[in-house]
Protein backbone atom coordinates (compact mmCIF):
# COMPACT_ATOMS: atom_id res chain seq x y z
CA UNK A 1 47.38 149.90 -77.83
CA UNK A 2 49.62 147.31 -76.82
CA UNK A 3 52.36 148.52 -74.20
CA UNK A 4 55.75 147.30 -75.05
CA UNK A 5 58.16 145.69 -72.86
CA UNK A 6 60.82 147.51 -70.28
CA UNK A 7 63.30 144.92 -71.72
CA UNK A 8 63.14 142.62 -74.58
CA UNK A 9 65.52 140.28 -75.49
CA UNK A 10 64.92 138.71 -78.97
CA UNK A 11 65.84 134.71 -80.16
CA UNK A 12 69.13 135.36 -78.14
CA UNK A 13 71.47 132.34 -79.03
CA UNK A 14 75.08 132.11 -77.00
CA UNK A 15 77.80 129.76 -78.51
CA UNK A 16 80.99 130.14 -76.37
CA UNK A 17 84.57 129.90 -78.47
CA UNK A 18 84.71 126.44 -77.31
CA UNK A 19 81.24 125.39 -78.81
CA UNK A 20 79.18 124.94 -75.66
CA UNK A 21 75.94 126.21 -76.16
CA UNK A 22 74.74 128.35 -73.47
CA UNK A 23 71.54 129.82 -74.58
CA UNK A 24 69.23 128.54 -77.75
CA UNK A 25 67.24 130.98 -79.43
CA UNK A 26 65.66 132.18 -76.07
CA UNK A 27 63.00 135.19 -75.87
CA UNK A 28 62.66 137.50 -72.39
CA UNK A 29 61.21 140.19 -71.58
CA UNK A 30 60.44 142.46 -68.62
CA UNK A 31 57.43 144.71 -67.62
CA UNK A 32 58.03 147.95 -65.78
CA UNK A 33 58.03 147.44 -62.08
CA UNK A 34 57.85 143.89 -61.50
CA UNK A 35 59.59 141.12 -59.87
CA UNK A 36 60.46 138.77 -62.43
CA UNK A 37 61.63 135.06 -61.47
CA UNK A 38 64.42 133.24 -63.70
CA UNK A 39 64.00 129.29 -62.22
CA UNK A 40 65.78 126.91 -63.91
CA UNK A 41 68.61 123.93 -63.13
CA UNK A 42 72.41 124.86 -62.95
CA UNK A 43 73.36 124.59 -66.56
CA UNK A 44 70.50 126.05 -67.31
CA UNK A 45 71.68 129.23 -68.77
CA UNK A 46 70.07 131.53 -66.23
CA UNK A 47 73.26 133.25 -65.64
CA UNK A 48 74.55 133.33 -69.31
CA UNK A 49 70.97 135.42 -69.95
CA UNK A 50 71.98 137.79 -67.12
CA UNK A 51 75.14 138.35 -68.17
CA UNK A 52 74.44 139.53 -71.69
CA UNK A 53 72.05 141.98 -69.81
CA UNK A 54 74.87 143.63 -67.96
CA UNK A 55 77.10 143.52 -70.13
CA UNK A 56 79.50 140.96 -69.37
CA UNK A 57 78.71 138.91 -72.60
CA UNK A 58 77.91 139.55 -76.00
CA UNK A 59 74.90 137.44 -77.90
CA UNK A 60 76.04 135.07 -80.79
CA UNK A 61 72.73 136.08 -82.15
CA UNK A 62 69.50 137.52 -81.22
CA UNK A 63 68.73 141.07 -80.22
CA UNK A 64 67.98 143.41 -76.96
CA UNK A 65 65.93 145.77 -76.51
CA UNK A 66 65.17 148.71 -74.11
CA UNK A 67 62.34 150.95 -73.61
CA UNK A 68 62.02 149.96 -77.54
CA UNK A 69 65.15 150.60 -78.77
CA UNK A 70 67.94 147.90 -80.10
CA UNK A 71 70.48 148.07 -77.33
CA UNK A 72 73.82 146.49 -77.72
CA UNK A 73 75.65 146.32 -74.37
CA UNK A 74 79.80 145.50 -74.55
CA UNK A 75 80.37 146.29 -70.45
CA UNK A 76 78.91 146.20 -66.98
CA UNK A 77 79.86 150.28 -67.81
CA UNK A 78 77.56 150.13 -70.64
CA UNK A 79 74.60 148.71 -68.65
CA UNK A 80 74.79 150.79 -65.35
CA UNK A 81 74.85 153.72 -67.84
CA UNK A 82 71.26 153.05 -69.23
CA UNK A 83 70.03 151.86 -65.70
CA UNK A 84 70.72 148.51 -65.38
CA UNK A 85 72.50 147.60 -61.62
CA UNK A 86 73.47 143.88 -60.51
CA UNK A 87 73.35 142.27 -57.13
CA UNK A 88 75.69 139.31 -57.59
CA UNK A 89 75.69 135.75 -55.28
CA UNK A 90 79.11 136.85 -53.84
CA UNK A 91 79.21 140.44 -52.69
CA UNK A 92 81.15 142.87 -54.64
CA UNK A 93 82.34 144.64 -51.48
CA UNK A 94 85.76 145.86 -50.13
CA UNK A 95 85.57 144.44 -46.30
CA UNK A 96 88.66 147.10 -44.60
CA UNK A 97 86.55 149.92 -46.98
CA UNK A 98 83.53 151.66 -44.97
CA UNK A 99 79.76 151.36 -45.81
CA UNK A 100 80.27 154.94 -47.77
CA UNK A 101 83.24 154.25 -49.22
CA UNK A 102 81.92 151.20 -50.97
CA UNK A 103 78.91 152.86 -52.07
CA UNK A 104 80.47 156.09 -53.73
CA UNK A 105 83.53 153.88 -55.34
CA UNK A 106 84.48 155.25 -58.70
CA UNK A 107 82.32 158.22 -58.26
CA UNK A 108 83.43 159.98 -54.86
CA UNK A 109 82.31 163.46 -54.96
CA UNK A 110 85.41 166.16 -55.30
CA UNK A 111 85.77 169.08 -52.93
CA UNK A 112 89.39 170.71 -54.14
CA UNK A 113 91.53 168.63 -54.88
CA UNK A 114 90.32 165.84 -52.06
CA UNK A 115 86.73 163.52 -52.05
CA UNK A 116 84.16 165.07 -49.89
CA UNK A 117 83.15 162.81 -47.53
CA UNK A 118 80.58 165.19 -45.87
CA UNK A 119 78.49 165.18 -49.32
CA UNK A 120 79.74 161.34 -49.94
CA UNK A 121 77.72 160.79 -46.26
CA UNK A 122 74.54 162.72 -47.11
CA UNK A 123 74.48 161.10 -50.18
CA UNK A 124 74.43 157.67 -48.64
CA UNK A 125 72.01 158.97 -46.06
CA UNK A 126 69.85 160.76 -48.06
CA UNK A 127 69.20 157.16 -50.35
CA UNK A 128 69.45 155.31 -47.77
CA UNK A 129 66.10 156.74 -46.45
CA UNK A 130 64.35 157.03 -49.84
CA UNK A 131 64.45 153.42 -49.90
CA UNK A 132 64.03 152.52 -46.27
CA UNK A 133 67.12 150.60 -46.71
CA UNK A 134 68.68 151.76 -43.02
CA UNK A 135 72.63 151.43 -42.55
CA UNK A 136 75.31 152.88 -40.61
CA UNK A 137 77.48 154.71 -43.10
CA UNK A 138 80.50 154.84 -41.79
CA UNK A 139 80.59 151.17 -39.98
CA UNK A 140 83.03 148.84 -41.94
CA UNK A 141 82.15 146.03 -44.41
CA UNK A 142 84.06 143.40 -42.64
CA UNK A 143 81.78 144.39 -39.32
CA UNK A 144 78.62 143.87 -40.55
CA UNK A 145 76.04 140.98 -41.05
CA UNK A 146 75.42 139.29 -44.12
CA UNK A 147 72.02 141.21 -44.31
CA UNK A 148 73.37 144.27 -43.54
CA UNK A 149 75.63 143.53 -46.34
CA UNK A 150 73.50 143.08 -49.32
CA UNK A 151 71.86 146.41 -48.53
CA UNK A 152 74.74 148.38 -49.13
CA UNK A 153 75.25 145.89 -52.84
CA UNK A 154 71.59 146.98 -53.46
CA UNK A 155 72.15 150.86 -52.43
CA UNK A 156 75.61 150.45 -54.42
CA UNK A 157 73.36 150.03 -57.72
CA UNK A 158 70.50 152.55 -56.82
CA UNK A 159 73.24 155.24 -56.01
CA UNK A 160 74.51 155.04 -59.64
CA UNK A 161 70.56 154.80 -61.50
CA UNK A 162 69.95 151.75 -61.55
CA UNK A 163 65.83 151.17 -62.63
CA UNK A 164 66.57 147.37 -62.93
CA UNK A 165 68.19 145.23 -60.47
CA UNK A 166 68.92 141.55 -61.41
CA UNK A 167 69.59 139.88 -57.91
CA UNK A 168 71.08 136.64 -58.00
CA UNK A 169 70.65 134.09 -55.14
CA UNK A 170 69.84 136.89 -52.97
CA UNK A 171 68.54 134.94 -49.75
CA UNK A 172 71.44 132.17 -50.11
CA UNK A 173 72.36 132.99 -47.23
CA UNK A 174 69.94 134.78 -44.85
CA UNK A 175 67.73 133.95 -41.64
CA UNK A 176 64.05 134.45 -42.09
CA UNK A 177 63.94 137.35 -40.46
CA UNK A 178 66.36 138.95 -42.71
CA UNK A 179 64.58 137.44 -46.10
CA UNK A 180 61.21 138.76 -44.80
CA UNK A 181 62.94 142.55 -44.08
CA UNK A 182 64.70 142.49 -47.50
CA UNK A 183 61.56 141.25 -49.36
CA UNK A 184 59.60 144.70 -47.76
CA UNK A 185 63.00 146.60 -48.94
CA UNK A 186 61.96 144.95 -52.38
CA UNK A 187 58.40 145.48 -52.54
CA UNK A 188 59.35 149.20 -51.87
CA UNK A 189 61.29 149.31 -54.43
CA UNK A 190 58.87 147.92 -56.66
CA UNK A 191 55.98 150.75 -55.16
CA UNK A 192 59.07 153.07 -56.62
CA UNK A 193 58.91 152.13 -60.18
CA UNK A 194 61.91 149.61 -60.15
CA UNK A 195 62.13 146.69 -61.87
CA UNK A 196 63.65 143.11 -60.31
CA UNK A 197 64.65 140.31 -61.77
CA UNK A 198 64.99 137.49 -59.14
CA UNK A 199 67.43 134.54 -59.76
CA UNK A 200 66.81 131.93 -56.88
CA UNK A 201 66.33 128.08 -56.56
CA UNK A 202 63.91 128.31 -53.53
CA UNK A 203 60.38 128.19 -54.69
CA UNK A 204 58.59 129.31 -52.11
CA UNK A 205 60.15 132.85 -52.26
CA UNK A 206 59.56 132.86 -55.58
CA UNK A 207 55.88 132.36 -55.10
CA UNK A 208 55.84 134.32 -52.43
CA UNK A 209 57.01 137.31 -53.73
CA UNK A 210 56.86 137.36 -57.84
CA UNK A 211 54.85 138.80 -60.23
CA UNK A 212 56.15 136.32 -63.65
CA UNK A 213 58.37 134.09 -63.59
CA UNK A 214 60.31 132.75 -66.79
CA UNK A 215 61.17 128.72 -66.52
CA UNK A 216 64.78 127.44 -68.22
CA UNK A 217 65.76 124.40 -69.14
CA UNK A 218 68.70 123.27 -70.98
CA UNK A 219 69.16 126.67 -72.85
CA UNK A 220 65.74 126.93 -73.32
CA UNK A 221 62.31 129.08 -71.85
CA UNK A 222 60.14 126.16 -71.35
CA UNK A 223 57.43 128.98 -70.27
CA UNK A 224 56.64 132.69 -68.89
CA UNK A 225 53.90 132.21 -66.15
CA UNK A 226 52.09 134.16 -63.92
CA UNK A 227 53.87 133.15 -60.54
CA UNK A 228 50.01 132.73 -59.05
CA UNK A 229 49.16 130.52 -61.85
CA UNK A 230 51.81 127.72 -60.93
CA UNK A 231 52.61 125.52 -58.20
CA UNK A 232 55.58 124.62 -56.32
CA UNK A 233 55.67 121.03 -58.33
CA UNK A 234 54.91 121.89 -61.57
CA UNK A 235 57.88 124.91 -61.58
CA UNK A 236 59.91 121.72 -60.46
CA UNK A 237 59.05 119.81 -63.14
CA UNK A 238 58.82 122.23 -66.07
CA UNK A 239 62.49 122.74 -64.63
CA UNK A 240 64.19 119.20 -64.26
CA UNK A 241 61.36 117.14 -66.63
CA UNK A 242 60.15 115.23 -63.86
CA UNK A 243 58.66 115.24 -60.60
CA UNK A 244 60.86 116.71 -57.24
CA UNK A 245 60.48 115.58 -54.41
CA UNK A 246 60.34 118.82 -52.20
CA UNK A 247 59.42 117.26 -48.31
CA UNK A 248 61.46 113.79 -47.72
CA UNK A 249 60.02 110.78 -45.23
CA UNK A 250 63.18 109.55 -43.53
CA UNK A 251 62.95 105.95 -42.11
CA UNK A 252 62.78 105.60 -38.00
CA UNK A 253 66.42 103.90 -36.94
CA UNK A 254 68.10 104.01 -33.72
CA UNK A 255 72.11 105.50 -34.44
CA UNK A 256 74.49 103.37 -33.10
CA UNK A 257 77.88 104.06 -31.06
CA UNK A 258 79.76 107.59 -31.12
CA UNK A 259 81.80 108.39 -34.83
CA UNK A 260 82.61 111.96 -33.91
CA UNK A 261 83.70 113.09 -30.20
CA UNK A 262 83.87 117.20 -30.26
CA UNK A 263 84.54 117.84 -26.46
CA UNK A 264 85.12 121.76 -24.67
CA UNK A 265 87.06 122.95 -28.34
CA UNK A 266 87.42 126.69 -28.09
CA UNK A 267 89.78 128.23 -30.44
CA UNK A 268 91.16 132.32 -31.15
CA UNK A 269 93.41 133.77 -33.69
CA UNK A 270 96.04 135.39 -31.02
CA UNK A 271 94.97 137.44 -28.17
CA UNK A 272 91.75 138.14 -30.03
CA UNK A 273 88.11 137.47 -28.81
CA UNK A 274 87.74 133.43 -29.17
CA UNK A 275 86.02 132.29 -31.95
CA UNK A 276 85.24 128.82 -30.47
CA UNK A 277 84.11 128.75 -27.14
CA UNK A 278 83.60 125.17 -25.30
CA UNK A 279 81.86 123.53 -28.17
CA UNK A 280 80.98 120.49 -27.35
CA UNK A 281 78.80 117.78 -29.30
CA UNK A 282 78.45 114.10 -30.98
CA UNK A 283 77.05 112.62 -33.88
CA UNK A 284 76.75 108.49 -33.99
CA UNK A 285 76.35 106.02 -36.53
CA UNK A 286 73.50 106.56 -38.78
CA UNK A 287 73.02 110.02 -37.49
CA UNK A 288 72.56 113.25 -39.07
CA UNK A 289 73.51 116.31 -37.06
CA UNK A 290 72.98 119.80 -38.42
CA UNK A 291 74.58 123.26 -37.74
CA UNK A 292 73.20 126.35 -38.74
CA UNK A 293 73.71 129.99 -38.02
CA UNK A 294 74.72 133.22 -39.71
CA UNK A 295 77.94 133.21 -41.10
CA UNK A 296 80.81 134.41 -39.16
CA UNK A 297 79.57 132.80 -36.08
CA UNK A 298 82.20 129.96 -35.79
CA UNK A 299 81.46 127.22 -38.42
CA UNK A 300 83.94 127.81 -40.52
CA UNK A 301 86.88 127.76 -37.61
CA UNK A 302 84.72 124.57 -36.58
CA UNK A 303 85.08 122.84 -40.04
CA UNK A 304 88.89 123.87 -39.68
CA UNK A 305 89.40 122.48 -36.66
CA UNK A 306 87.44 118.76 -37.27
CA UNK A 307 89.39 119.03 -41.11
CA UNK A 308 92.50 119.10 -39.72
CA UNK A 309 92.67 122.63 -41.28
CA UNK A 310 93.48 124.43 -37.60
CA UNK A 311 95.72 122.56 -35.25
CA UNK A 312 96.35 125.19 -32.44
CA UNK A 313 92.69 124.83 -30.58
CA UNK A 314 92.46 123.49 -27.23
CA UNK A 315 89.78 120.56 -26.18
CA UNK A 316 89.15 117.00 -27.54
CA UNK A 317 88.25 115.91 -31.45
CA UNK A 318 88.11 112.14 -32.01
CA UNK A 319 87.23 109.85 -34.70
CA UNK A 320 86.03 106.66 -33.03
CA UNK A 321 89.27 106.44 -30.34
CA UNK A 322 91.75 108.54 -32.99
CA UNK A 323 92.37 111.92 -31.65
CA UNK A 324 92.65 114.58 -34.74
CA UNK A 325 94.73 116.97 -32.70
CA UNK A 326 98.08 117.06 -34.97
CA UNK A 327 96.83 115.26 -37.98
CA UNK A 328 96.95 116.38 -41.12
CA UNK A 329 94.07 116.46 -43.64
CA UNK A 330 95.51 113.51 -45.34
CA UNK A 331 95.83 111.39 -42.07
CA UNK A 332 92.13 112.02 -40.76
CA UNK A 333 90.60 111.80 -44.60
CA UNK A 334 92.86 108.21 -44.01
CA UNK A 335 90.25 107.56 -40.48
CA UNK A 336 87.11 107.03 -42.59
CA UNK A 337 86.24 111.18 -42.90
CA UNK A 338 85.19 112.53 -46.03
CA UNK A 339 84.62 116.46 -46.75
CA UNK A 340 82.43 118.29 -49.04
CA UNK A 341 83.56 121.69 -48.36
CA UNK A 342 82.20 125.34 -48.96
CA UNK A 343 84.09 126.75 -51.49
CA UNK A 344 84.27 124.09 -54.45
CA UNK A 345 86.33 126.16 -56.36
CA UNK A 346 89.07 126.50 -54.60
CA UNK A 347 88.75 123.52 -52.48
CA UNK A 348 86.49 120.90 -53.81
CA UNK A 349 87.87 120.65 -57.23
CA UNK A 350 91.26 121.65 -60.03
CA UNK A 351 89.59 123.54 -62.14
CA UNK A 352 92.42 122.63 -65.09
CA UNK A 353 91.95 119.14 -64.20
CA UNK A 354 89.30 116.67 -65.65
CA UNK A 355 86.46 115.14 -64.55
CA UNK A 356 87.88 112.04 -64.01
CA UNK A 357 91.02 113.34 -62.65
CA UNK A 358 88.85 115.06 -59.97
CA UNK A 359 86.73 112.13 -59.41
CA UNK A 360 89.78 109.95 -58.23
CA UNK A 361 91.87 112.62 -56.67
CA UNK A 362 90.68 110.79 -52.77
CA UNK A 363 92.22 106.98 -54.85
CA UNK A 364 94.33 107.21 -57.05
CA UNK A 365 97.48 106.41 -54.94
CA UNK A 366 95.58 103.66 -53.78
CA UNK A 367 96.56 99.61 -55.01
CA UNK A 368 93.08 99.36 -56.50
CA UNK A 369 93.14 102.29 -58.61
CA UNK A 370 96.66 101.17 -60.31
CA UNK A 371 98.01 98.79 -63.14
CA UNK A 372 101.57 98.32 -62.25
CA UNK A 373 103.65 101.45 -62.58
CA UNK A 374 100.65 103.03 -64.04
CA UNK A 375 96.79 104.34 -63.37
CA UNK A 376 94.25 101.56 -64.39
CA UNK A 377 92.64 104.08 -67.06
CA UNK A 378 90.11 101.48 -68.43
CA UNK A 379 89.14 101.22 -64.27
CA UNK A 380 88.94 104.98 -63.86
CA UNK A 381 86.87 106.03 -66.80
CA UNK A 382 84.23 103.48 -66.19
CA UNK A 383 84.58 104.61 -62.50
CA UNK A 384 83.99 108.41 -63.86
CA UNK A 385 81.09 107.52 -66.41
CA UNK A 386 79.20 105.33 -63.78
CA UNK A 387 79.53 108.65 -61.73
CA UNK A 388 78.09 111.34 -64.26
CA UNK A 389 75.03 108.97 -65.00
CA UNK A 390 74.26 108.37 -61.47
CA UNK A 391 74.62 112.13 -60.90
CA UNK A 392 73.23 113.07 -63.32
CA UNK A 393 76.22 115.62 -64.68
CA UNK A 394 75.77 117.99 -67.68
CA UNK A 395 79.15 117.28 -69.51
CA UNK A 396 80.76 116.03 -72.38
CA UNK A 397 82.27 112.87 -70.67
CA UNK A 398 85.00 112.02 -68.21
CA UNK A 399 88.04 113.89 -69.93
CA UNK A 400 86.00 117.32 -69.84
CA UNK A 401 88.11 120.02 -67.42
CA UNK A 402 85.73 120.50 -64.27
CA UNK A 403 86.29 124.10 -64.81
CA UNK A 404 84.12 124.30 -67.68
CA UNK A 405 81.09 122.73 -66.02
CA UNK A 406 78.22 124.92 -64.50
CA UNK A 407 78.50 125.18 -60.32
CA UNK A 408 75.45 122.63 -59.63
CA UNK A 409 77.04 120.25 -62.01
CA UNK A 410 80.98 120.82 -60.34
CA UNK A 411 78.84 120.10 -57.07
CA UNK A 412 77.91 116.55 -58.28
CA UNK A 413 81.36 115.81 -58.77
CA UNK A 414 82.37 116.80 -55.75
CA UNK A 415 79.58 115.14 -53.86
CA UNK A 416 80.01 112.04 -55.88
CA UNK A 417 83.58 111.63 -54.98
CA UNK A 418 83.37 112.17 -51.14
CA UNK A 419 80.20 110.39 -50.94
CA UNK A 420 80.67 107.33 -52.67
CA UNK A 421 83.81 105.70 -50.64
CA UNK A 422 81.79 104.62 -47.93
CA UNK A 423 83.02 106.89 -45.11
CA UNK A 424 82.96 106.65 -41.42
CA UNK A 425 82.18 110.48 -41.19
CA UNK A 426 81.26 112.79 -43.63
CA UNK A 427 81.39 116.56 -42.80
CA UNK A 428 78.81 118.23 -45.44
CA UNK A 429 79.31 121.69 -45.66
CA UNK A 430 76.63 123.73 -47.68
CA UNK A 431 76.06 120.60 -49.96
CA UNK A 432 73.60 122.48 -52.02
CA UNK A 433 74.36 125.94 -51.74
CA UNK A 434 73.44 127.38 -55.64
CA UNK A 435 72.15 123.87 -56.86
CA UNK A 436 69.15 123.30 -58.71
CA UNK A 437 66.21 122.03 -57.15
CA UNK A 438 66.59 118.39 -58.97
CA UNK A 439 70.43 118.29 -57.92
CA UNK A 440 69.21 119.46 -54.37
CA UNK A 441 66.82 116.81 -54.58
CA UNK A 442 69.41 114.42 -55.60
CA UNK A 443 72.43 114.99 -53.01
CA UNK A 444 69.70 115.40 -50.47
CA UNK A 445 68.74 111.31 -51.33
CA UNK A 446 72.37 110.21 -51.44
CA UNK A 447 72.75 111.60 -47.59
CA UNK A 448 69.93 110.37 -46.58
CA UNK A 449 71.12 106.62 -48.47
CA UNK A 450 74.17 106.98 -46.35
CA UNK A 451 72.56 107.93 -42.84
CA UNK A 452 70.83 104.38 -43.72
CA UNK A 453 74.33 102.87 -44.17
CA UNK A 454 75.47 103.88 -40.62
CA UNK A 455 77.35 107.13 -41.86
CA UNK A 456 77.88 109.32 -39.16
CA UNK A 457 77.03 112.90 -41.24
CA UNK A 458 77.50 116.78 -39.71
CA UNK A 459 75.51 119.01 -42.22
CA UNK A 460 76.77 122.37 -42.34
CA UNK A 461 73.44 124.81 -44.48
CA UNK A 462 71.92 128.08 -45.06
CA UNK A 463 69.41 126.78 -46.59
CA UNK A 464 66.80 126.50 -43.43
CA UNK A 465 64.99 123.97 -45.58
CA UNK A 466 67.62 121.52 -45.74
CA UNK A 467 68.95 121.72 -42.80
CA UNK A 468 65.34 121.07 -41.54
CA UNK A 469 63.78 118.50 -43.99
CA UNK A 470 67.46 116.21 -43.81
CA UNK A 471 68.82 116.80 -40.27
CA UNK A 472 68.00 114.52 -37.32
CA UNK A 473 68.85 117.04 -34.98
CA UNK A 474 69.90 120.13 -34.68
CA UNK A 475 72.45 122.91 -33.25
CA UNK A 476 72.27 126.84 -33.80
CA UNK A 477 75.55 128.52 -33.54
CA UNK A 478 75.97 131.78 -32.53
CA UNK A 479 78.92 134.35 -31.23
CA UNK A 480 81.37 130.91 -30.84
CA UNK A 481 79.03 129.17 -29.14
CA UNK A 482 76.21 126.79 -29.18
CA UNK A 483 72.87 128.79 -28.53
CA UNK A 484 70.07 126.32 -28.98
CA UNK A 485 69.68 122.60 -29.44
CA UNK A 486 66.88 120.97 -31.36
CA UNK A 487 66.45 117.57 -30.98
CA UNK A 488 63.98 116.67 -33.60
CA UNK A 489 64.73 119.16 -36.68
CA UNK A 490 61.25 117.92 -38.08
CA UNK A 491 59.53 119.76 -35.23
CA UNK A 492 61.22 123.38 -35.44
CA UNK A 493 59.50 126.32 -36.58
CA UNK A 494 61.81 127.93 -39.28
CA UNK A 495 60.63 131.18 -37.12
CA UNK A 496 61.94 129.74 -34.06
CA UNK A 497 65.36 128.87 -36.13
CA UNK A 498 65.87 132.32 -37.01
CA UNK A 499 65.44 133.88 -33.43
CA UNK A 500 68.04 131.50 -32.39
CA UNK A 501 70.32 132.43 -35.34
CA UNK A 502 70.21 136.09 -34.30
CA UNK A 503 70.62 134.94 -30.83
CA UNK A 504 67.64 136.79 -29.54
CA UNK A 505 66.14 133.47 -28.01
CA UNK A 506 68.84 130.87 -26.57
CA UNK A 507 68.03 127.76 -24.71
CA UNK A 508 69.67 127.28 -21.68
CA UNK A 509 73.03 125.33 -20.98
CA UNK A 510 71.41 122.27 -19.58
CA UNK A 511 69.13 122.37 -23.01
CA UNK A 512 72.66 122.27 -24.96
CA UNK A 513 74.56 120.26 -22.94
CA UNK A 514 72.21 117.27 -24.13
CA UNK A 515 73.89 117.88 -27.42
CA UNK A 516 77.79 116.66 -25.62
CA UNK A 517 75.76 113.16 -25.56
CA UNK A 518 72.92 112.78 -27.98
């Protein structure tokens, strides 16, 4: 007797109101207590799938099922009530609230007429332990580390029933130490009856810890696979329709003289505890230099300060012989830097804008990019279509709104336009972060094209991988300050990396000072 499936969704089609076509006739399904990989590139329709599993879209066609019945699910309500919980990329989490607070939100146990926080505590506690998920109840969001932070997302869904838990991108941002404990947290979970599904563009975790994984590709399943069955490459290419490039060979070249001077910067908001202290580095011609550490350690206030983005820090930042102290974005972009930053939707791109409009948004006040009174249109779309081939973009041509594109494809943009002006400096800052592995693949080359060109690049990454297989050298920050220096990224143990992200093994100062002249 065959057993049917946990989950079944049935030729699912989604057309959105403005025709795109999200999902084509697409069959999934889910066994009871297994950890099911969706792999596919951004675009894909991975997270259109999800979506109409929790509720926050409806199918166009196409059916679900669960434990065997037709299911139709019009809210995330409607999901978490028949068991289905959701780990999303960006936590879901209030930071001033507490760990309990967070986790009992919307269904805070009554004592009276107030919430019982005694039962709202052994509550958290008591789960907590069932799962060997181990937190500090009463600590507040805003205090804890990323890692710490998921746990409470993951006990947020068990605590209201969840049997399936569709985590998306859940090691985006972790050390290895923290993706190893949260995989045995998994596994657990998995010994428990629960089911996973386990959105992620890094391979090797998905080999390492999934049972099936389902491949998309343009709106399509191009297969369901036992994860042992596959390799690396061929997930890659079933994925993208080619071969990727996963390890890179980076040509021998000696950098040349000093682009970026960072000399004894420390910087604190007020009278608080600083959260620069006496960073000091360079990065030459040719040169890739790479940063990485947990977040919240100082590399965003260090991005602020080189960006032009925080003025009132003390110690030296120079562009070849131009101090940046008192410059304004504008004026330093105007010294040869270029910025890919973090958040591209709210700082790499106008949503409401158009590709094109995007594209040029560094240019278009420049001589070059005008026809008189007026923007040399003919100039600019050829400008924006050259672009989208070479980047390979998922659109419907220059005039598309950048809002409407998937995240990996609003990345290209955004990489193509700070990449592709020939900078002095460019100041990468999670490049890839939620890109396919093609796109990855594909930024990762056009870096790499640029160190040859006698760029000067700083490559900000949580992705250990990157950072490692694209870096020259390398710097670990941690508490404000530098706590290791690698010179040869090719030769550190991502083991070794993540000790020194924790900041349970630091090298010592005369070890990091060789970073002030590298």
């Amino acid at each position: 007797m065959e057993i049917s499936p946990l989950l079944e969704m049935r030729n699912v089609t989604k057309i959105y109101s403005n025709g795109v076509l999200a999902n084509s006739n697409v069959n999934f399904s889910l066994e009871k207590g297994e950890i099911h990989a969706i792999v596919g590139e951004n675009g894909a329709g991975k997270s259109t799938l999800m979506k109409m599993i929790f509720g926050l879209e409806e199918p166009s066609e196409g059916e679900i099922y669960l434990n065997g019945k037709k299911v139709k699910f019009q809210s995330p309500q409607d999901a978490i009530d028949h068991g289905i919980g959701m780990v999303h990329q960006h936590f879901m989490l209030v930071p001033s609230f507490s760990v309990v607070d967070n986790i009992i939100l919307g269904m805070e146990p009554i004592k009276g007429f107030n919430i019982d926080y005694k039962d709202a505590v052994r509550m958290t506690v008591e789960l907590s332990a069932k799962y060997n998920l181990a937190i500090e109840p009463l600590a507040k969001i805003e205090d804890l580390s990323v890692g710490m932070k998921q746990k409470v997302e993951i006990l947020k869904v068990l605590i209201r029933g969840a049997n399936i838990l569709i985590l998306d991108e859940p090691t985006a941002v972790l050390t290895p130490q923290e993706t190893e404990e949260l995989f045995r947290e998994l596994l657990g979970l998995k010994r428990e009856g629960h089911t996973i599904v386990f959105i992620s563009h890094k391979l090797k975790e998905v080999k390492e810890i999934c049972d099936r994984i389902t491949i998309m590709r343009a709106g399509k399943t191009e297969g369901v696979f036992q994860v042992a069955d596959v390799t690396e490459q061929e997930i890659s290419r079933l994925m993208v329709g080619r071969d990727v490039i996963l390890k890179y060979d980076k040509t021998n070249h000696q950098p040349g003289s000093p682009v970026l001077r960072v000399e004894h910067v420390s910087y604190a908001e007020s009278d608080a505890k600083p959260l620069l202290n006496n960073i000091s580095f360079t990065i030459r011609e040719g040169e890739i230099v790479g940063i990485a550490g947990v977040e919240g350690n100082g590399q965003a206030e260090l991005i602020k300060a080189l960006t032009g983005q925080i003025s009132d820090f003390t110690g030296h930042v120079a562009i070849g012989e131009h101090r940046l102290q008192g410059h304004t974005m504008k004026e330093i972009r105007d010294l040869g830097m270029s910025y890919i930053p973090e958040d591209r939707m709210h700082q790499g791109t106008a949503a409401d804008a158009s590709i094109s409009d995007n594209l040029i948004s560094r240019f278009y006040r420049f001589k070059a990019w005008n026809k008189g009174l007026f923007l040399n249109k003919k100039k600019i779309t050829e400008f924006s279509e050259e672009q989208i081939k070479r980047y390979k973009v998922r659109c419907s041509g220059p005039e598309q709104l950048i809002g409407m594109l998937s995240g990996g494809n609003m990345q290209k943009i955004v990489v193509a336009r700070e990449c592709d002006d020939k900078p002095k400096l460019l100041i990468a800052e999670q490049p890839t972060r939620g890109v396919d592995v093609g796109a990855a693949q594909l930024i990762h080359q056009r870096l790499l094209e640029m160190r040859q060109e006698g760029c000067a690049i700083l490559l900000l990454s949580a992705d250990l991988n990157e950072i490692l297989e694209v870096s020259d050298s390398l710097l670990v920050m941690y508490n404000g300050q530098f706590a290791a220096y690698f010179p040869d990224a090719k030769q550190v143990k991502e083991e070794d990396l993540g000790f020194a992200m924790l900041g349970l093994k630091r090298h010592n100062e005369d070890q990091i000072r060789r970073a002030i002249h590298v």
